[in-house]
PDB file of N, CA and C in Angstrom:
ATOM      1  N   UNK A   1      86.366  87.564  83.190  1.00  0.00           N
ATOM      2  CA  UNK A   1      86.584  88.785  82.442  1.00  0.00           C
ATOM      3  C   UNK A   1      85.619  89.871  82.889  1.00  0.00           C
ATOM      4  N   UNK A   2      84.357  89.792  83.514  1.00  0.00           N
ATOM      5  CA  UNK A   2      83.188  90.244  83.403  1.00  0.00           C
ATOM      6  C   UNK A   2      83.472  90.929  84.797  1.00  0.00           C
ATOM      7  N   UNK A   3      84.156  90.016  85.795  1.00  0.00           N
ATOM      8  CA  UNK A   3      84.201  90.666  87.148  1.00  0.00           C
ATOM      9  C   UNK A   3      85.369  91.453  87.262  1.00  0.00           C
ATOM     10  N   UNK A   4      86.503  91.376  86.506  1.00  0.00           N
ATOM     11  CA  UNK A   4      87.778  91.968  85.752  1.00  0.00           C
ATOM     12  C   UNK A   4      87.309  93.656  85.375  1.00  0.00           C
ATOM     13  N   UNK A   5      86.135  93.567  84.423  1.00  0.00           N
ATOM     14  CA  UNK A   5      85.653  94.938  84.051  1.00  0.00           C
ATOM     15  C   UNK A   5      85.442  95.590  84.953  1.00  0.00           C
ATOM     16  N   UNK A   6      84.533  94.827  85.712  1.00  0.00           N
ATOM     17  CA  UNK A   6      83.674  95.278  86.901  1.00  0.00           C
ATOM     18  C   UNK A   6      84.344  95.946  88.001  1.00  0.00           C
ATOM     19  N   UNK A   7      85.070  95.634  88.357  1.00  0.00           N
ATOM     20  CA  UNK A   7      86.403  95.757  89.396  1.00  0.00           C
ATOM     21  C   UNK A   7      87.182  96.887  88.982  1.00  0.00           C
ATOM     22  N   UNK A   8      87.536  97.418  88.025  1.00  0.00           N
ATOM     23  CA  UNK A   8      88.509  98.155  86.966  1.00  0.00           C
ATOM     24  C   UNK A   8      87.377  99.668  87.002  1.00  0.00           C
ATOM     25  N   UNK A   9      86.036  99.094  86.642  1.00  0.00           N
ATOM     26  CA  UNK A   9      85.220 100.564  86.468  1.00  0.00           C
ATOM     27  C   UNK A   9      85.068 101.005  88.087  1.00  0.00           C
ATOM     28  N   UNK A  10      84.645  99.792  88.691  1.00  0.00           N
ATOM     29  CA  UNK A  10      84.622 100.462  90.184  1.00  0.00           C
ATOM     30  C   UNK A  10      86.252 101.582  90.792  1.00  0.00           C
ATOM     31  N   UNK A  11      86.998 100.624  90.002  1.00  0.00           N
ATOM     32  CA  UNK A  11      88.383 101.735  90.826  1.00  0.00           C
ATOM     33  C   UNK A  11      88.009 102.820  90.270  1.00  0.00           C
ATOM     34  N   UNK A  12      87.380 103.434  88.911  1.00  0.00           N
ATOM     35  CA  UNK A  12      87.590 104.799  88.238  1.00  0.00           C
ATOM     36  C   UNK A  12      86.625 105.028  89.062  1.00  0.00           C
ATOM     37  N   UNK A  13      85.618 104.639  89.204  1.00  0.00           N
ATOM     38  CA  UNK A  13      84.238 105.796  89.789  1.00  0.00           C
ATOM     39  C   UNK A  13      84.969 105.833  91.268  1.00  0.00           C
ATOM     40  N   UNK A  14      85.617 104.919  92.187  1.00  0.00           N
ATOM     41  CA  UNK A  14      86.337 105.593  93.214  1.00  0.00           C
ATOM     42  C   UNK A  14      87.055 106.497  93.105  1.00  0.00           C
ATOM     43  N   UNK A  15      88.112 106.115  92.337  1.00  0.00           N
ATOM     44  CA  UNK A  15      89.046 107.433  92.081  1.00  0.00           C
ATOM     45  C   UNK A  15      88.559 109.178  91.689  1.00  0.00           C
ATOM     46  N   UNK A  16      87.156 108.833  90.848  1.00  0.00           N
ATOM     47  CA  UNK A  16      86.952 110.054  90.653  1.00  0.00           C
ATOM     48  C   UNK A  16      85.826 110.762  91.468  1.00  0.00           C
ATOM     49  N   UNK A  17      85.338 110.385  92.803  1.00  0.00           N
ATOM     50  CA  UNK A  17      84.413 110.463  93.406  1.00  0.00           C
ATOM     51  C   UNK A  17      85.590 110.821  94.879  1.00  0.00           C
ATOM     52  N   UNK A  18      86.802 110.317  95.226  1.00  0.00           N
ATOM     53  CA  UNK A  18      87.242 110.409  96.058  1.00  0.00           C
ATOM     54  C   UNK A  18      88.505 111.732  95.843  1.00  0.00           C
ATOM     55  N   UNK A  19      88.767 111.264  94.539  1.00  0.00           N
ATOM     56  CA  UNK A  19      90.086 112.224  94.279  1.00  0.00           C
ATOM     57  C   UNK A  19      89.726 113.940  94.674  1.00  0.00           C
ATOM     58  N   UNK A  20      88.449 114.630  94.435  1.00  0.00           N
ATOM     59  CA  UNK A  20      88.529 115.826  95.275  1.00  0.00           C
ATOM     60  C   UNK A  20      88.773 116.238  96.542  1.00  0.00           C
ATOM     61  N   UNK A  21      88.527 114.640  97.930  1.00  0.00           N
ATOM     62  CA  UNK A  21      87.751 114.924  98.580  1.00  0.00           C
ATOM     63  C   UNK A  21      89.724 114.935  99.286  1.00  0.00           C
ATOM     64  N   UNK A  22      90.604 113.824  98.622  1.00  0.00           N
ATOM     65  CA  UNK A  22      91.797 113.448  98.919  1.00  0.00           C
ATOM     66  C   UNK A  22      92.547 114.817  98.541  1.00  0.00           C
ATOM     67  N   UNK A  23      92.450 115.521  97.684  1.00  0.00           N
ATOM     68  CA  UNK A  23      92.979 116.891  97.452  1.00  0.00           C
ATOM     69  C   UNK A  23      92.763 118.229  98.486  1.00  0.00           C
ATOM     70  N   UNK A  24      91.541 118.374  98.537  1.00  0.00           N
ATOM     71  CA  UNK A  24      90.830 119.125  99.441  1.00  0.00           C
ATOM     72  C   UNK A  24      91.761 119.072 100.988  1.00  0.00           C
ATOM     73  N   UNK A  25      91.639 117.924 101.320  1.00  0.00           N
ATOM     74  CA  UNK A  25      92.508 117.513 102.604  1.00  0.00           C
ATOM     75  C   UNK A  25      94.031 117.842 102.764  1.00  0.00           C
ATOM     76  N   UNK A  26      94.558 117.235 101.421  1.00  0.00           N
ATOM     77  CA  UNK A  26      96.088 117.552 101.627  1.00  0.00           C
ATOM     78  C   UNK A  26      96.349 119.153 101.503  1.00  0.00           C
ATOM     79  N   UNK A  27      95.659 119.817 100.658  1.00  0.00           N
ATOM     80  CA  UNK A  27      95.781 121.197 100.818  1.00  0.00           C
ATOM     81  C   UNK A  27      95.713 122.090 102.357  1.00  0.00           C
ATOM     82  N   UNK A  28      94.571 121.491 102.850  1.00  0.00           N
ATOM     83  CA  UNK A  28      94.000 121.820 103.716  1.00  0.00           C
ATOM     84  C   UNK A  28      95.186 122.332 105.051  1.00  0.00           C
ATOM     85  N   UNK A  29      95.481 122.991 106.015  1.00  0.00           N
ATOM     86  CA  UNK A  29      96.305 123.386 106.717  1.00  0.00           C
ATOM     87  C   UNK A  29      96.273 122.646 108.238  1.00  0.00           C
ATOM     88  N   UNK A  30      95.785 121.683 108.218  1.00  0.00           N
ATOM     89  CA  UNK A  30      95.730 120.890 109.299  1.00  0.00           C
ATOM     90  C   UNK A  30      96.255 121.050 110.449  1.00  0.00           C
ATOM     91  N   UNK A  31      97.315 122.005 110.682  1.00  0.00           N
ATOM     92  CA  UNK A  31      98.442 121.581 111.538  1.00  0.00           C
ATOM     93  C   UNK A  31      97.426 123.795 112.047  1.00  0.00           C
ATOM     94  N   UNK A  32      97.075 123.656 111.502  1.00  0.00           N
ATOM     95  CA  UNK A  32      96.695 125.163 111.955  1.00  0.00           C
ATOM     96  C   UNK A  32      95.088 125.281 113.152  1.00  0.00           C
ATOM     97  N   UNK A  33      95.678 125.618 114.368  1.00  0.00           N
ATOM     98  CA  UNK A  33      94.661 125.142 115.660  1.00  0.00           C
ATOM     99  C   UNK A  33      93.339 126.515 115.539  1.00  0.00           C
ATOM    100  N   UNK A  34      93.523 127.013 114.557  1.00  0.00           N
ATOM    101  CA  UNK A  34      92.600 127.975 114.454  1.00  0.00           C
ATOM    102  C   UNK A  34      91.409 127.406 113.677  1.00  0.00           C
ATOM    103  N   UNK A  35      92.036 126.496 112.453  1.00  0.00           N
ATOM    104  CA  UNK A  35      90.633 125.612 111.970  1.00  0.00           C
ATOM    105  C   UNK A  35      90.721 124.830 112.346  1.00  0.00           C
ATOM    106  N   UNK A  36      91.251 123.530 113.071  1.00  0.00           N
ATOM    107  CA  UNK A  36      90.607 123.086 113.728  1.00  0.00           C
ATOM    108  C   UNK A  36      89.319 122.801 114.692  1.00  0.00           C
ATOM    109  N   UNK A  37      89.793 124.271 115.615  1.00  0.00           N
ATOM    110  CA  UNK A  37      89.001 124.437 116.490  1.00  0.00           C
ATOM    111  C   UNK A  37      87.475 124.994 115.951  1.00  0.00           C
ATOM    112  N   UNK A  38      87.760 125.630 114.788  1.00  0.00           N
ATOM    113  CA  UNK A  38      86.209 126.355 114.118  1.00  0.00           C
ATOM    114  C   UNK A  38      85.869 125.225 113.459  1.00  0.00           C
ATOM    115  N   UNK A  39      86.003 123.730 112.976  1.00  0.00           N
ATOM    116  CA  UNK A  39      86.168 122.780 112.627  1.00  0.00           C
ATOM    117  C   UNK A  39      85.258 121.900 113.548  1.00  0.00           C
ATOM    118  N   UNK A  40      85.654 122.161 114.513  1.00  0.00           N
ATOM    119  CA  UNK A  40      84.801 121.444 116.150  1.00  0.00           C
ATOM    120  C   UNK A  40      84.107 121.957 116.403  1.00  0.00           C
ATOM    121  N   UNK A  41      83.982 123.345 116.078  1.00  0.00           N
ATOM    122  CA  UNK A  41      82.905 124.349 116.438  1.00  0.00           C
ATOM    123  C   UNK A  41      81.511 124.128 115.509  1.00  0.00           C
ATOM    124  N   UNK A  42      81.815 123.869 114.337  1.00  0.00           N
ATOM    125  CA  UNK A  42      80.697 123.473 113.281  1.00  0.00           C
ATOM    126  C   UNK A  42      80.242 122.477 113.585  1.00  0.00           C
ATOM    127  N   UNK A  43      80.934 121.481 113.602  1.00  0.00           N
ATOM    128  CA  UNK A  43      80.409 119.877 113.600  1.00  0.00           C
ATOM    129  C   UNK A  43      79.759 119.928 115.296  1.00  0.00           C
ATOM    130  N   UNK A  44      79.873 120.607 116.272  1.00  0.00           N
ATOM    131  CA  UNK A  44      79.104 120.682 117.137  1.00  0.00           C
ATOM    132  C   UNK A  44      77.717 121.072 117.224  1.00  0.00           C
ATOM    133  N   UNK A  45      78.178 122.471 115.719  1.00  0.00           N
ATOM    134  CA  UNK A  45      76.575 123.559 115.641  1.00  0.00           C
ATOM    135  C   UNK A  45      75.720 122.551 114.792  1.00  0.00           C
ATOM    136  N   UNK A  46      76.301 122.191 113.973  1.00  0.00           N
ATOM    137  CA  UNK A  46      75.430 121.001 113.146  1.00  0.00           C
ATOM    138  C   UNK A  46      74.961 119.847 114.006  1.00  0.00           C
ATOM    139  N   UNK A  47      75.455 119.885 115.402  1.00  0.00           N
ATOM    140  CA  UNK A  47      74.626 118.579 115.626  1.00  0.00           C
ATOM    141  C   UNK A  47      73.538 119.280 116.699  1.00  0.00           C
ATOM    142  N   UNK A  48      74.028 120.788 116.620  1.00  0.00           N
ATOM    143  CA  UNK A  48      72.786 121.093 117.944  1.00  0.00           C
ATOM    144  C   UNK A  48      71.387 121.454 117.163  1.00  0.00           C
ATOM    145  N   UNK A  49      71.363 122.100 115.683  1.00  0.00           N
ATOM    146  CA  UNK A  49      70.725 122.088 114.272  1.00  0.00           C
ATOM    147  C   UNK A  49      69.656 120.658 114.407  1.00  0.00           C
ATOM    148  N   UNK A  50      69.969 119.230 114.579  1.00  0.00           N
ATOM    149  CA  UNK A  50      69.868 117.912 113.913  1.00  0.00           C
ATOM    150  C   UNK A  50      69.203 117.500 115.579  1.00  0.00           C
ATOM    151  N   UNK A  51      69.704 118.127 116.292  1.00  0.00           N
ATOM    152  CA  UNK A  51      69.081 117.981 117.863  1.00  0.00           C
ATOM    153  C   UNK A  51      67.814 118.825 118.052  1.00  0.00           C
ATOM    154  N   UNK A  52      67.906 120.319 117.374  1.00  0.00           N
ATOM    155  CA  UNK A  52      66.758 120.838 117.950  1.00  0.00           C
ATOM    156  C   UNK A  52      65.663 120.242 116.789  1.00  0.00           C
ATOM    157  N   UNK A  53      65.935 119.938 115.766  1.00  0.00           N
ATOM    158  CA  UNK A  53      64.764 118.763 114.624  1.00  0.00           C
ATOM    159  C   UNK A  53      64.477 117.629 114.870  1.00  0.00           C
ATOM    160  N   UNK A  54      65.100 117.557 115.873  1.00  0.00           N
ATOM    161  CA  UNK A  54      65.010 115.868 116.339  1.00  0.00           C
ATOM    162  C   UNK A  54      63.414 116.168 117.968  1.00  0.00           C
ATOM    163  N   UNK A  55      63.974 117.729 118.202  1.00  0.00           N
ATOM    164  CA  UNK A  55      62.868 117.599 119.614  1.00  0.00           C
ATOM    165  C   UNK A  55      61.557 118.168 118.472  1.00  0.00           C
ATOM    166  N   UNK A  56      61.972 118.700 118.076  1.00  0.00           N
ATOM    167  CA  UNK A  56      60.759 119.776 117.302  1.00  0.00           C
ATOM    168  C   UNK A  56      59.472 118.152 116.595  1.00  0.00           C
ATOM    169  N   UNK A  57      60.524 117.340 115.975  1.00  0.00           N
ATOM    170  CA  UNK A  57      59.734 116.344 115.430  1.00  0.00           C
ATOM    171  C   UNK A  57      59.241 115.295 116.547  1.00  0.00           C
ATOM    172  N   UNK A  58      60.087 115.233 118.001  1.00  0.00           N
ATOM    173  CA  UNK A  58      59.262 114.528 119.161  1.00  0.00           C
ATOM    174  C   UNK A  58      58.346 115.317 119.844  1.00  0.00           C
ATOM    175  N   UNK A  59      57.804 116.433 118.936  1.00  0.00           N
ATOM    176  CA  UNK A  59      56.627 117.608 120.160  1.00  0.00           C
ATOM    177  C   UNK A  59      57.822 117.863 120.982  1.00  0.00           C
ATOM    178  N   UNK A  60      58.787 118.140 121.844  1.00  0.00           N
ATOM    179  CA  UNK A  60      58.758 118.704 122.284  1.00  0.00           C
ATOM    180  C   UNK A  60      59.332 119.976 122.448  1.00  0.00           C
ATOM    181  N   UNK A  61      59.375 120.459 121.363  1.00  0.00           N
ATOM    182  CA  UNK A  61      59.709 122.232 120.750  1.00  0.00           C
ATOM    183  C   UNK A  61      58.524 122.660 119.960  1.00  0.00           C
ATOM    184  N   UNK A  62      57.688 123.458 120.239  1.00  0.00           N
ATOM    185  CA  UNK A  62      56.691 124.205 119.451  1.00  0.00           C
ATOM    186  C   UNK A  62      57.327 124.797 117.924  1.00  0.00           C
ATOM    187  N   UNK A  63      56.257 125.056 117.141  1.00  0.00           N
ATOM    188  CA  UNK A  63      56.988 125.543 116.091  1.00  0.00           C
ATOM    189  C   UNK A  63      57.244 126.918 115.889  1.00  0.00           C
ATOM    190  N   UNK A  64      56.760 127.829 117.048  1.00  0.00           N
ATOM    191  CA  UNK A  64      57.236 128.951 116.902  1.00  0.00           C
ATOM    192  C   UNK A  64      58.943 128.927 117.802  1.00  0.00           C
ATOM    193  N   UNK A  65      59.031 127.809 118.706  1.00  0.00           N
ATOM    194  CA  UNK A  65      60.113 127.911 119.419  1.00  0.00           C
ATOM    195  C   UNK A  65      61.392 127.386 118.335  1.00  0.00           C
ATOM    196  N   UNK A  66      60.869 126.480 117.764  1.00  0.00           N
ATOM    197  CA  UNK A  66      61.426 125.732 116.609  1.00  0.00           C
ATOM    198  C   UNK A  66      62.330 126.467 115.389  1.00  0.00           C
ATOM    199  N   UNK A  67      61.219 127.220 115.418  1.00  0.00           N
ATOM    200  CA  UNK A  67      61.616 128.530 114.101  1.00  0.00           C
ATOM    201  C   UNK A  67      62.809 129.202 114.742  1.00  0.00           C
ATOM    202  N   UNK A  68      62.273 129.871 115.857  1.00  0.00           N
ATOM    203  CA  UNK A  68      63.393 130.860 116.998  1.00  0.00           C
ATOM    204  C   UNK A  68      64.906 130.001 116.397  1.00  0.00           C
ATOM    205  N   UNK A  69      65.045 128.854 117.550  1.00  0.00           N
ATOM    206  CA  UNK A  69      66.242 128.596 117.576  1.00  0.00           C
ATOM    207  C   UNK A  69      66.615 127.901 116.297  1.00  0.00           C
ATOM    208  N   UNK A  70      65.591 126.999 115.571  1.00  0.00           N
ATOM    209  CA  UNK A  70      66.479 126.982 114.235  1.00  0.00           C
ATOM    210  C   UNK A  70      67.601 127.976 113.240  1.00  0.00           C
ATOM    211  N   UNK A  71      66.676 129.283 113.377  1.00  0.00           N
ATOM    212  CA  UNK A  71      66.931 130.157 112.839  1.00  0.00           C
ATOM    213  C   UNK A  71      68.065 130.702 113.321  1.00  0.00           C
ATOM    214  N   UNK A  72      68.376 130.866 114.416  1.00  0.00           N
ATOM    215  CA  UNK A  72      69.387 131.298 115.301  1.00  0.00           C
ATOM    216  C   UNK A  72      70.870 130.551 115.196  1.00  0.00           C
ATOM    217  N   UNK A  73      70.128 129.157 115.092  1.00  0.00           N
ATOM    218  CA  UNK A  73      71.559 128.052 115.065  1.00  0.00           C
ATOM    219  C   UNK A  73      72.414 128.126 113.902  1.00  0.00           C
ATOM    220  N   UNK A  74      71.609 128.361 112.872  1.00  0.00           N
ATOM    221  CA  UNK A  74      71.819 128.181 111.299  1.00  0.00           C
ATOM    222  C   UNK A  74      72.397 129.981 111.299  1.00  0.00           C
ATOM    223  N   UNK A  75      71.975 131.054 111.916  1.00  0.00           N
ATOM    224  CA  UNK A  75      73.323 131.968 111.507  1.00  0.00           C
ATOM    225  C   UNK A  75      74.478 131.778 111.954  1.00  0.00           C
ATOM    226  N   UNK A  76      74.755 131.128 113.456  1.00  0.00           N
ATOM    227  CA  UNK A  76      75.698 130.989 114.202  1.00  0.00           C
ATOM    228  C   UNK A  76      76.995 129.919 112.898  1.00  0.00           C
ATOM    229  N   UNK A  77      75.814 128.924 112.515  1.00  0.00           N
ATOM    230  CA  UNK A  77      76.865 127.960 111.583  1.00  0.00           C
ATOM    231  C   UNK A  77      77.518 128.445 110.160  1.00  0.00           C
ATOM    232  N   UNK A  78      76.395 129.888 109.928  1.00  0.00           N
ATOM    233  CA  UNK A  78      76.860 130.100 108.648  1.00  0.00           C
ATOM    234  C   UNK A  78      78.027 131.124 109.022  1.00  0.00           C
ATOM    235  N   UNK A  79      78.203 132.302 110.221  1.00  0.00           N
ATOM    236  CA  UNK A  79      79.264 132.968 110.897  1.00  0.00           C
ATOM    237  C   UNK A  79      80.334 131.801 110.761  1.00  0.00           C
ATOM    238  N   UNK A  80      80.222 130.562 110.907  1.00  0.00           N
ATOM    239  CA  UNK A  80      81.458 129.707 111.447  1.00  0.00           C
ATOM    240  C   UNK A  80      81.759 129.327 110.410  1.00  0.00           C
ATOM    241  N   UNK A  81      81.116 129.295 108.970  1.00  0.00           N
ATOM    242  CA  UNK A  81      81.795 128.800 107.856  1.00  0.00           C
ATOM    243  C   UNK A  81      82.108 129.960 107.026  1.00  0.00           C
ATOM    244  N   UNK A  82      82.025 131.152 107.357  1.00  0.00           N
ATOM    245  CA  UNK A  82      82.696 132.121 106.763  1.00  0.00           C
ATOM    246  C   UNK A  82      84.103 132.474 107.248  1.00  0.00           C
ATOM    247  N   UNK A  83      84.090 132.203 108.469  1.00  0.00           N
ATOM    248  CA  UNK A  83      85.204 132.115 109.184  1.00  0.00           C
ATOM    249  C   UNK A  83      86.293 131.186 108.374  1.00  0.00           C
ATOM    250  N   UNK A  84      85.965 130.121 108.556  1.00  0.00           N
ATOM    251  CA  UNK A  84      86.481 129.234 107.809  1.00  0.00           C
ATOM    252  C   UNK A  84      87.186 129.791 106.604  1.00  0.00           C
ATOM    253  N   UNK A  85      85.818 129.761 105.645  1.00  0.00           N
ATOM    254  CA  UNK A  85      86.600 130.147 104.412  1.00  0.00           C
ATOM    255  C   UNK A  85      87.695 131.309 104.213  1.00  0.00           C
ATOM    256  N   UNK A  86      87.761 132.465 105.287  1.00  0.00           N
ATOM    257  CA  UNK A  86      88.923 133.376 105.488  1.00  0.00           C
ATOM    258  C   UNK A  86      89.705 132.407 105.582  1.00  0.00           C
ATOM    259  N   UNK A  87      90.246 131.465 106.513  1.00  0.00           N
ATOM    260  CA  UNK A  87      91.505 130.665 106.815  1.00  0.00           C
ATOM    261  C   UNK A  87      91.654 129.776 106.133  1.00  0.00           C
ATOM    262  N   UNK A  88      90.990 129.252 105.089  1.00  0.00           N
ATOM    263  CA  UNK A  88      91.298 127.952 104.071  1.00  0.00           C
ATOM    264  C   UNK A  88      91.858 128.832 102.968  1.00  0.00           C
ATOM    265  N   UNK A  89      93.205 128.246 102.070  1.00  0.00           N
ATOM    266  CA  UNK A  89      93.158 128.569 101.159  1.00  0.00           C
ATOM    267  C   UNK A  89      92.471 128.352  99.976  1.00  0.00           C
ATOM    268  N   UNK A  90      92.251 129.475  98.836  1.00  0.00           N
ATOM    269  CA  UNK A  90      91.584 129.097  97.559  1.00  0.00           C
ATOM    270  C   UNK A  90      91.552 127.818  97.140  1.00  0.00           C
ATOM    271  N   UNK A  91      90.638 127.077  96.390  1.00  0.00           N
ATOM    272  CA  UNK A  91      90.634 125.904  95.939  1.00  0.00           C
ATOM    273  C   UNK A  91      90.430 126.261  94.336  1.00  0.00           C
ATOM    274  N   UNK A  92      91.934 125.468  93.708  1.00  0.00           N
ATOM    275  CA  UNK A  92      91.769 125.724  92.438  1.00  0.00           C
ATOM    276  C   UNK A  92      90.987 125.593  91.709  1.00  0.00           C
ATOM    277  N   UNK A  93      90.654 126.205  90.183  1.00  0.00           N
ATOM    278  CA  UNK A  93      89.735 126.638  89.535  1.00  0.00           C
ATOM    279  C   UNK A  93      89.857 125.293  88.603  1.00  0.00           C
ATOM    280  N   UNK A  94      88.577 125.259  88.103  1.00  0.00           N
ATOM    281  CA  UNK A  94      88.565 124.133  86.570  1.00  0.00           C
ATOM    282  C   UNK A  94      89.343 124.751  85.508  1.00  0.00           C
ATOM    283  N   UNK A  95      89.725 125.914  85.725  1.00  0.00           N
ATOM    284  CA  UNK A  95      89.960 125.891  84.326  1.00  0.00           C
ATOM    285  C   UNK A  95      92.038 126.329  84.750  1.00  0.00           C
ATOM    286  N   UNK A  96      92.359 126.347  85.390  1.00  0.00           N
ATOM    287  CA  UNK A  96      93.459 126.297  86.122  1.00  0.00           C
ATOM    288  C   UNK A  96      94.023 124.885  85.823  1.00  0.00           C
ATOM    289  N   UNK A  97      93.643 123.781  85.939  1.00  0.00           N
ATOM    290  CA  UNK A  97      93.895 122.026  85.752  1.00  0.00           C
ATOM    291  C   UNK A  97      94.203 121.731  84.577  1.00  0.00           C
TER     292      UNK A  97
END
């Protein structure tokens, strides 16, 4: 009975931990090569972000060089998620549901 509960609460905390993420997606315009591609474009800038913290923390980026291109990378990513949000549609409201 005990692993019965157990099993039963785990599906709700899945369901309600996943169910935005499953909405979000189907809305999402997938089939459209414009986000995509700004899509690839982020997940690239985010890893060059996680690369230049990765040299900065092995010495070998100074921290004034550090600052430079951190700073630099992180407008480029925030340009690419504004972008974004022009081409995604609205995501409904709480009080809309």
């Amino acid at each position: 009975m005990e692993i019965l509960l157990g099993a039963l609460l785990l599906a709700i905390v899945a369901a309600f931990v996943l169910g935005p993420l499953l909405r979000e997606r189907a809305v999402e315009p997938a089939d459209d090569p414009r986000v995509a591609d700004l899509e690839a474009r982020k997940e690239a800038k985010y890893r060059e972000i996680r690369d230049a913290e990765l040299d900065h923390a092995a010495g070998k980026l100074s921290e004034p060089d550090f600052r430079r291109i951190d700073a630099q990378l992180r407008r480029e990513a925030i340009e690419l998620l504004h972008e974004l949000d022009k081409l995604r549609p609205e995501p409904p409201h709480n009080d809309d549901l």
